[in-house]
Protein backbone atom coordinates (compact mmCIF):
# COMPACT_ATOMS: atom_id res chain seq x y z
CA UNK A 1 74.46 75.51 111.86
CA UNK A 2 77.45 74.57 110.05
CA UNK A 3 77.62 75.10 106.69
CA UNK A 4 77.47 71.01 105.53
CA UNK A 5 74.19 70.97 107.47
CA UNK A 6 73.18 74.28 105.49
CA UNK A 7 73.77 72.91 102.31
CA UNK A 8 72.12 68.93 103.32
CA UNK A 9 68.81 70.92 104.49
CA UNK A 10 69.04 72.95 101.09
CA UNK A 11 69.24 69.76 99.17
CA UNK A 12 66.75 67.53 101.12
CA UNK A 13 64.45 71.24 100.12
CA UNK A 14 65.04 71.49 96.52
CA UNK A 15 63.91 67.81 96.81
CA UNK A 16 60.96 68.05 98.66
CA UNK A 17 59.60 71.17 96.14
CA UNK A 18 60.38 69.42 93.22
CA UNK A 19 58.35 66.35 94.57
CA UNK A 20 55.27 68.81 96.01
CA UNK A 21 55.85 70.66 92.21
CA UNK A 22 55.56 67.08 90.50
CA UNK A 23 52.76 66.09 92.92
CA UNK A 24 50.87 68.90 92.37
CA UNK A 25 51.30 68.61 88.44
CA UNK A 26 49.35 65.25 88.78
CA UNK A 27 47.12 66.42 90.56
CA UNK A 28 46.21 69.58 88.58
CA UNK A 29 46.54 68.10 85.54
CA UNK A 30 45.25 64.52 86.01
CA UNK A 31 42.75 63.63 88.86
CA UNK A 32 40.66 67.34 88.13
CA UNK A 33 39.39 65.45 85.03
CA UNK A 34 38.15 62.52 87.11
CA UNK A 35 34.33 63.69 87.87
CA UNK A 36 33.49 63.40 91.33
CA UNK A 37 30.27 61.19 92.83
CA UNK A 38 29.49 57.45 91.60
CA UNK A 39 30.62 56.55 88.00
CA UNK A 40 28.01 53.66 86.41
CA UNK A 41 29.65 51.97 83.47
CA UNK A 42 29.93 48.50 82.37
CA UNK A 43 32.44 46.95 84.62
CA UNK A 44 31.41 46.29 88.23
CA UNK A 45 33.52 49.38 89.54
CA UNK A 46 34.77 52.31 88.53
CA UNK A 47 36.83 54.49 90.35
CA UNK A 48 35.78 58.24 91.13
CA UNK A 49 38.49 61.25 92.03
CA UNK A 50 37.80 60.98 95.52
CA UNK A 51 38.73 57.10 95.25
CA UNK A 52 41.49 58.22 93.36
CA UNK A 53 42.72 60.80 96.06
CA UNK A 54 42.69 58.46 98.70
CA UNK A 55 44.70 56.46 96.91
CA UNK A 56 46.90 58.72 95.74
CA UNK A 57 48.03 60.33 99.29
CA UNK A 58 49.47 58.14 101.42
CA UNK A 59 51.57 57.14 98.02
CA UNK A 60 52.21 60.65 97.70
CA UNK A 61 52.90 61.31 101.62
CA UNK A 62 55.52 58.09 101.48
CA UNK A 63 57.25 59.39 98.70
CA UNK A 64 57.77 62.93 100.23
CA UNK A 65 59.09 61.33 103.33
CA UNK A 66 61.56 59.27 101.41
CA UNK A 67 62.27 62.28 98.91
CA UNK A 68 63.24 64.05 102.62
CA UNK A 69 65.26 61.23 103.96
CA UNK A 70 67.27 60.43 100.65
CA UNK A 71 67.70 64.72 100.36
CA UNK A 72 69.19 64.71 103.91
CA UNK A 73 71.20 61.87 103.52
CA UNK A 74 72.56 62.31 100.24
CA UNK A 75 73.23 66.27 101.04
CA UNK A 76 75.23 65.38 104.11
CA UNK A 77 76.94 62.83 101.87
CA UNK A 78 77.14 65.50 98.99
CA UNK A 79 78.37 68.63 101.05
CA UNK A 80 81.29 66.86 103.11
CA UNK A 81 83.10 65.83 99.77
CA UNK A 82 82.08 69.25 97.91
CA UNK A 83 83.54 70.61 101.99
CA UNK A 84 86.20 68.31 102.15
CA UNK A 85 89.05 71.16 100.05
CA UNK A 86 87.82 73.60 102.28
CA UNK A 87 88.56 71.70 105.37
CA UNK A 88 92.67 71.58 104.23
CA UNK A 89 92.44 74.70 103.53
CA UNK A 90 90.99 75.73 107.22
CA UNK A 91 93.78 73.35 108.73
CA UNK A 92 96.64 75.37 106.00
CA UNK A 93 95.17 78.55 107.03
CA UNK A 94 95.52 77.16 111.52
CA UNK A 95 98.74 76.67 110.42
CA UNK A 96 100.18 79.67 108.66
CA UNK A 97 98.28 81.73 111.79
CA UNK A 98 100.70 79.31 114.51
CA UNK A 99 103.50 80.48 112.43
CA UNK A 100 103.73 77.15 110.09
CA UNK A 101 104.64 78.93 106.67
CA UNK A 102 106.21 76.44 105.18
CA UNK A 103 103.11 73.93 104.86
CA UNK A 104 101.22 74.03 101.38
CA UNK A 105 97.69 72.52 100.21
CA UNK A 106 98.91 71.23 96.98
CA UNK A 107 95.21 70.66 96.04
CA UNK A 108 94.71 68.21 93.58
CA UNK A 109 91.34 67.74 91.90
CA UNK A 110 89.18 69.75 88.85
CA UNK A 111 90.25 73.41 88.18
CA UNK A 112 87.00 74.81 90.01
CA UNK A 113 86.91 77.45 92.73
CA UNK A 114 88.41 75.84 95.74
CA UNK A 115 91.48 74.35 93.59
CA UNK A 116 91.99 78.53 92.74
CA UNK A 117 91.66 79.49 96.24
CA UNK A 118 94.01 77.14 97.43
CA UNK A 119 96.74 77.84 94.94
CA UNK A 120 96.11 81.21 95.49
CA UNK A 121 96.91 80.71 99.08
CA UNK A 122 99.77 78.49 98.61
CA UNK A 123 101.18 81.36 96.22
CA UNK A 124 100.47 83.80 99.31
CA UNK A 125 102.20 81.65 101.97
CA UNK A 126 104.82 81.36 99.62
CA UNK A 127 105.05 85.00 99.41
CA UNK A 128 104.79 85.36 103.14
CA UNK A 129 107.45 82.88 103.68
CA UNK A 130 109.57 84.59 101.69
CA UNK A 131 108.93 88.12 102.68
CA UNK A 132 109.16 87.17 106.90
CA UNK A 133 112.96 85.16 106.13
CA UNK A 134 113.99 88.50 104.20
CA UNK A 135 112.68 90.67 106.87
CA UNK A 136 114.62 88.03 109.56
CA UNK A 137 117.72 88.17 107.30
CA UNK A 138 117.24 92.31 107.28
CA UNK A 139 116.92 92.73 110.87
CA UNK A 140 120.23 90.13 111.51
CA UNK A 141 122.64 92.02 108.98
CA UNK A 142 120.82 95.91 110.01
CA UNK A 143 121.65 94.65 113.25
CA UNK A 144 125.26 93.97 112.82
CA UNK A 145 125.83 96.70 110.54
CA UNK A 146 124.59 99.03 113.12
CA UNK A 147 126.30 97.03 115.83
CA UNK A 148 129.15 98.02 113.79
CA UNK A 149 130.05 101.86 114.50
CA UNK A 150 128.34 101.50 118.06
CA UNK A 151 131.27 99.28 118.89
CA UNK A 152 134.23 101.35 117.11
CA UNK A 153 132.63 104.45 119.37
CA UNK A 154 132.82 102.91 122.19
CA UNK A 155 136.16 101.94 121.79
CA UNK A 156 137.59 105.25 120.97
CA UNK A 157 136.01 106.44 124.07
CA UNK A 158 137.23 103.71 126.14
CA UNK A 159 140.83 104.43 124.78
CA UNK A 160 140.54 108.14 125.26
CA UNK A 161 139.54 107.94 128.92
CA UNK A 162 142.52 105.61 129.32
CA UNK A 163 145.15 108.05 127.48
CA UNK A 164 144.16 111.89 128.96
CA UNK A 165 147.32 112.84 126.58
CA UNK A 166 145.26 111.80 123.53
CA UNK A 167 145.11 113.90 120.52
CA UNK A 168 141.75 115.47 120.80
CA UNK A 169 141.25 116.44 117.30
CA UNK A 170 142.13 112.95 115.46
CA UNK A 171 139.56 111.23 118.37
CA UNK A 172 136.96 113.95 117.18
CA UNK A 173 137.73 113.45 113.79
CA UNK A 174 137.19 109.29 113.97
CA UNK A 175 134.77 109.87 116.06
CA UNK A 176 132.96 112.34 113.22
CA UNK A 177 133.39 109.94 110.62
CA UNK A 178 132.02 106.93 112.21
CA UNK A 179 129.08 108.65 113.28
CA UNK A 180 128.42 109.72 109.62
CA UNK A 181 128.66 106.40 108.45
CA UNK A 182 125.71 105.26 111.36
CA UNK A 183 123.54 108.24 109.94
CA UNK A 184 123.72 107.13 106.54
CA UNK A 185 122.67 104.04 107.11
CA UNK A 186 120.01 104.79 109.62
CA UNK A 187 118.43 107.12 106.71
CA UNK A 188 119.15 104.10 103.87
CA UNK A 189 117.12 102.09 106.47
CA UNK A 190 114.53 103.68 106.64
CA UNK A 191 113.98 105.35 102.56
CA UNK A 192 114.13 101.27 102.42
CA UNK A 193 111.06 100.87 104.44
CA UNK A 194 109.20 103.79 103.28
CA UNK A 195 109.83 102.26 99.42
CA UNK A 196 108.33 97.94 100.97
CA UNK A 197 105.20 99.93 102.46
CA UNK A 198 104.55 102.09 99.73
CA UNK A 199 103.67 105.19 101.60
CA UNK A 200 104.49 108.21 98.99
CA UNK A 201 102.21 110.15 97.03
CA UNK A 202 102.25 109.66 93.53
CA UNK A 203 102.56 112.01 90.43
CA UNK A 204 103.81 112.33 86.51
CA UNK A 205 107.50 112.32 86.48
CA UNK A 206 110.09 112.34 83.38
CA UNK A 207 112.28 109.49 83.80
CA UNK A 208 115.01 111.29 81.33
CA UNK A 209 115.37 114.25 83.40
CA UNK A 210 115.74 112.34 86.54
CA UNK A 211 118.39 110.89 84.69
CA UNK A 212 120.02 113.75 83.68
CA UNK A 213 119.42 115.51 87.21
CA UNK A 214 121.29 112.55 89.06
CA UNK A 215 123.97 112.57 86.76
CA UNK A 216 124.87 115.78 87.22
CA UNK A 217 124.87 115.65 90.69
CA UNK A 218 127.11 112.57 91.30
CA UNK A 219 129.60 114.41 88.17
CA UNK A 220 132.28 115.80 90.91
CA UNK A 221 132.33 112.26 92.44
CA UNK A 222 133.08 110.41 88.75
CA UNK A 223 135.66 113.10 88.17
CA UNK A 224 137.53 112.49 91.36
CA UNK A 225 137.12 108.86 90.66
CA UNK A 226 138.28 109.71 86.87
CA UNK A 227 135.10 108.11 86.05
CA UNK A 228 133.22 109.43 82.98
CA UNK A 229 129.19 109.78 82.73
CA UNK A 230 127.03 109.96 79.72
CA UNK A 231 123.59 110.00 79.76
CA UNK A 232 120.75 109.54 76.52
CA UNK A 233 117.63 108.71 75.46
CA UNK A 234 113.78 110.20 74.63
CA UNK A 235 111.52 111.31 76.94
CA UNK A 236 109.44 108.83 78.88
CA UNK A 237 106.87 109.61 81.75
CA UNK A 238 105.98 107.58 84.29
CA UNK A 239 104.32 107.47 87.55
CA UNK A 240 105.61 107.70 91.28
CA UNK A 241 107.35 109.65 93.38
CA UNK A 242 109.76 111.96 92.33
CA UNK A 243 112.04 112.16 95.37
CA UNK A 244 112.26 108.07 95.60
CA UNK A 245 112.88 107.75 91.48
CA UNK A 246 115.47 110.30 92.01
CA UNK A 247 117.02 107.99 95.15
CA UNK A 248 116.54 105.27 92.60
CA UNK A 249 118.58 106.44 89.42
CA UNK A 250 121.51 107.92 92.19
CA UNK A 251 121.94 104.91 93.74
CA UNK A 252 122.29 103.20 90.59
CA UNK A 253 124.80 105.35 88.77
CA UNK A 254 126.67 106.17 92.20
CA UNK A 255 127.14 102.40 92.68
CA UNK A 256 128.65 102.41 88.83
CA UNK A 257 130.90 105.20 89.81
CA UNK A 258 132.10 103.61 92.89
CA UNK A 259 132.56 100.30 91.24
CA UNK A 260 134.12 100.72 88.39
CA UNK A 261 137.87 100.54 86.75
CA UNK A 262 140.60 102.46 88.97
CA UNK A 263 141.32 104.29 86.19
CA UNK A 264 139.42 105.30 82.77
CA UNK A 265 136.14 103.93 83.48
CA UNK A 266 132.92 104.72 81.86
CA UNK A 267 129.13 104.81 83.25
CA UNK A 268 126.34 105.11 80.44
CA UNK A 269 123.15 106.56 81.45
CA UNK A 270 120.00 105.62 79.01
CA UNK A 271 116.28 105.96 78.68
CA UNK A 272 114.23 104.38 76.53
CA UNK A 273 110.59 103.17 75.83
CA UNK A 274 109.22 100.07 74.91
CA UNK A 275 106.03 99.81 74.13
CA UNK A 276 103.83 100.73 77.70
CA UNK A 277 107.12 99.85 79.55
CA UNK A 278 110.10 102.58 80.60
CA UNK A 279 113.39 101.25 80.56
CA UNK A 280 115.98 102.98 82.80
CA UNK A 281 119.93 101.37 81.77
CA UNK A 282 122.67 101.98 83.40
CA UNK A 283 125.95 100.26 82.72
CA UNK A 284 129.70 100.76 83.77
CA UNK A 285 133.22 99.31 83.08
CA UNK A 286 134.35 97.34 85.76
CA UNK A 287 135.76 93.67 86.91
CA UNK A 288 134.27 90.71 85.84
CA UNK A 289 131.59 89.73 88.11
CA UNK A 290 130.42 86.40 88.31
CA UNK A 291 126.52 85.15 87.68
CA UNK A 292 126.27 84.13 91.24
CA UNK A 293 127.76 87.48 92.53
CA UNK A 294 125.56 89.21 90.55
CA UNK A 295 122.38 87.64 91.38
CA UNK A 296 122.99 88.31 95.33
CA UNK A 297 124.07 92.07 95.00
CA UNK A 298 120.32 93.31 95.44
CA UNK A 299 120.26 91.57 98.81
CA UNK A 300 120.76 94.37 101.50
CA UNK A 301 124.29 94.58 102.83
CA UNK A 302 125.69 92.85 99.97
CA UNK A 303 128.46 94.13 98.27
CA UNK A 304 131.00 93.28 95.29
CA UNK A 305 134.38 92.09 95.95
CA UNK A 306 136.10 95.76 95.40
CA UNK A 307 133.68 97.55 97.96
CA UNK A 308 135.93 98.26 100.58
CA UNK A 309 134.98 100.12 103.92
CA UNK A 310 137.79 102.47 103.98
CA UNK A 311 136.27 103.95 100.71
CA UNK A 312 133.93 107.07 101.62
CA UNK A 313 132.12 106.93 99.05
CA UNK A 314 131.83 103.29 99.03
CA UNK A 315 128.12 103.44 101.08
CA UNK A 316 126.41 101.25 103.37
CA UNK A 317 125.39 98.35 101.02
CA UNK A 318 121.88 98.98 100.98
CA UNK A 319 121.89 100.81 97.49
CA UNK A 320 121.31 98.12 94.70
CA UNK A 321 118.85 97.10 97.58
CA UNK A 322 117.18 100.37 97.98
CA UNK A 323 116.49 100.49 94.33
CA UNK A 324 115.19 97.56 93.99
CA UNK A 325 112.26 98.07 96.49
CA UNK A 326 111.75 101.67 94.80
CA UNK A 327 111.10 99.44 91.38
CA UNK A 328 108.97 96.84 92.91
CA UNK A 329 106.97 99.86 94.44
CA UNK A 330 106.67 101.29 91.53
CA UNK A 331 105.40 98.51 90.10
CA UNK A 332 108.26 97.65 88.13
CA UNK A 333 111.15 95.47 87.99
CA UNK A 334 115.21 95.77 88.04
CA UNK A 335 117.32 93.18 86.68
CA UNK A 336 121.17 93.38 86.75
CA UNK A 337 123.85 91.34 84.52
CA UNK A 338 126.97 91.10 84.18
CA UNK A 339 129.24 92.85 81.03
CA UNK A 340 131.48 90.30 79.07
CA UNK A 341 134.11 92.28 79.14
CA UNK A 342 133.60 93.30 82.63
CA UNK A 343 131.18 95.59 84.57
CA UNK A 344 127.73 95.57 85.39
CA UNK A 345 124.45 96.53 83.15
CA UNK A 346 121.25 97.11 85.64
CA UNK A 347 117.91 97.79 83.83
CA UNK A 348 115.20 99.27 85.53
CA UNK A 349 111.81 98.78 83.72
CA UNK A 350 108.56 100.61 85.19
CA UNK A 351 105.22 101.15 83.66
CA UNK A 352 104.38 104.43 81.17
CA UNK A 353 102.45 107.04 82.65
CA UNK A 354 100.69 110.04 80.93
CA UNK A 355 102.62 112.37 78.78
């Protein structure tokens, strides 16, 4: 049975045991008083209870049959407008599964439980939407990217089997670099997926000395850069994964090395808490960058207008991207803006663990 025809029989019920209930209440506490046998009084006829009775049940049977009409009808009538939300979302819900994401219910209507299941479905095929035209977008620029040094291989191959003379060394030494460049972004790939599914244990970590430990290992890069890095703050402990936080903080203060002033520039490393939030800051010296450049640089494969490829160091544009996904997995959030007087300021906020 469907469930309108659930709910009309549980009406037309409720309906018939309130009538048997109210029946029975007469009964009990009206026609028991009524003495049975022939009543002599002064009028020519009074009525005893089994007059009464006999009187009383076909009444009583009519009413029960229209109490069980009126129940079914009006319960039909009753559960196909109380059905009638759930029936857009069913047809939303046909939709999203034929691969329709970009239909909403928009329920209007009183704030009861099917107007906060369908916004709470609209809100998840919103989500969905979102989530399947970043993936699409992913796959199109991982593609490319990867396309990339595939193609420049081949072509030093092609143009060493057509020139036996060739310098061997040089074509090894391309040939080195550009597969490099495919590794690291095969690995950026996939700490990128391992931070969207969230598969990595979790355990206390101080944010500080990740920090400091990062830091210190991108130093010999800001010093060839003639970059300078200072890093401060208190202690603050959060939760995750130690080897992904690390990944997070590196990329962060590797893309302020990279990006920063030719000469003289400055990256500042801070910690902080507020209240039951940690905030990681890291800012550098750098061009102006413009509000809409700024909002796009967490987008994989995005990248500023100084990032050049010829730059080693100058990565695979995945790393703002990278570290965003590490927040979100966290359960944070990273937001970046641009200096006034040039640069970029990122703040990572996550939630406090235990001390």
């Amino acid at each position: 049975m469907s469930v309108r025809l659930k709910l009309a029989l549980s009406y037309a019920g409720f309906l018939m045991i309130a009538g048997a209930l109210l029946l029975a209440v007469v009964w009990v506490w009206l026609l028991r008083y009524v003495p049975d046998g022939n009543i002599s009084g002064p009028g020519p006829f009074i009525p005893n209870r089994g007059d009464l009775v006999r009187a009383f049940a076909p009444a009583a049977a009519w009413a029960l049959a229209f109490l069980l009409v009126f129940g079914l009808v009006g319960g039909w009538i009753l559960a196909g407008r109380m059905l009638a939300p759930l029936r857009r979302i069913t047809d939303a819900t046909r939709r999203a599964a034929a691969g329709s994401l970009s239909h909403r219910i928009e329920l209007d209507g009183p704030d009861d439980e099917f107007h906060e299941l369908a916004d709470s479905f609209d809100a998840m095929l919103a989500r969905l939407e979102a989530h399947v035209d970043e993936q699409r977008r992913f796959a199109a620029n991982a593609s490319h990217e990867l396309r990339t040094p595939l193609a420049i291989t081949q072509t030093l191959l092609d143009v060493a089997r057509s020139d036996p003379d060739r310098d061997a060394d040089e074509l090894i030494e391309r040939l080195r670099a550009v597969n490099t460049r495919a590794i690291d972004l095969t690995e950026a790939l996939l700490v990128l997926s391992r931070a969207e599914q969230r598969a990595f244990a979790r355990e206390s970590v101080d944010l500080s000395l990740v920090a400091e430990d990062a830091s210190e290992t991108l130093l010999p890069v800001a010093e060839a850069r003639g970059v300078s890095i200072s890093t401060s703050g208190e202690v603050v402990p959060v939760v995750g994964s130690p080897t992904l936080l690390r990944q997070l903080v590196a990329n962060l203060v590797h893309n302020a090395i990279v990006h920063n002033l030719p000469e003289g520039g400055t990256v500042e490393v801070t910690t902080a808490r507020d209240d039951d939030r940690a905030q990681l800051t890291v800012e550098n010296t750098g061009a102006l960058l413009s509000p809409m450049l700024v909002g796009t640089l967490t987008e994989p494969f995005q990248r500023g207008s100084e990032r050049t490829r010829g730059d080693q160091h100058a990565g695979v544009g995945l790393g703002l991207a990278i570290a965003k996904s590490i927040a979100e997995a966290h359960d944070g959030t990273i937001v970046l803006a641009g200096r006034p007087d040039g640069g970029l300021r990122v703040t990572v906020s996550l939630p406090v663990g235990p001390a």
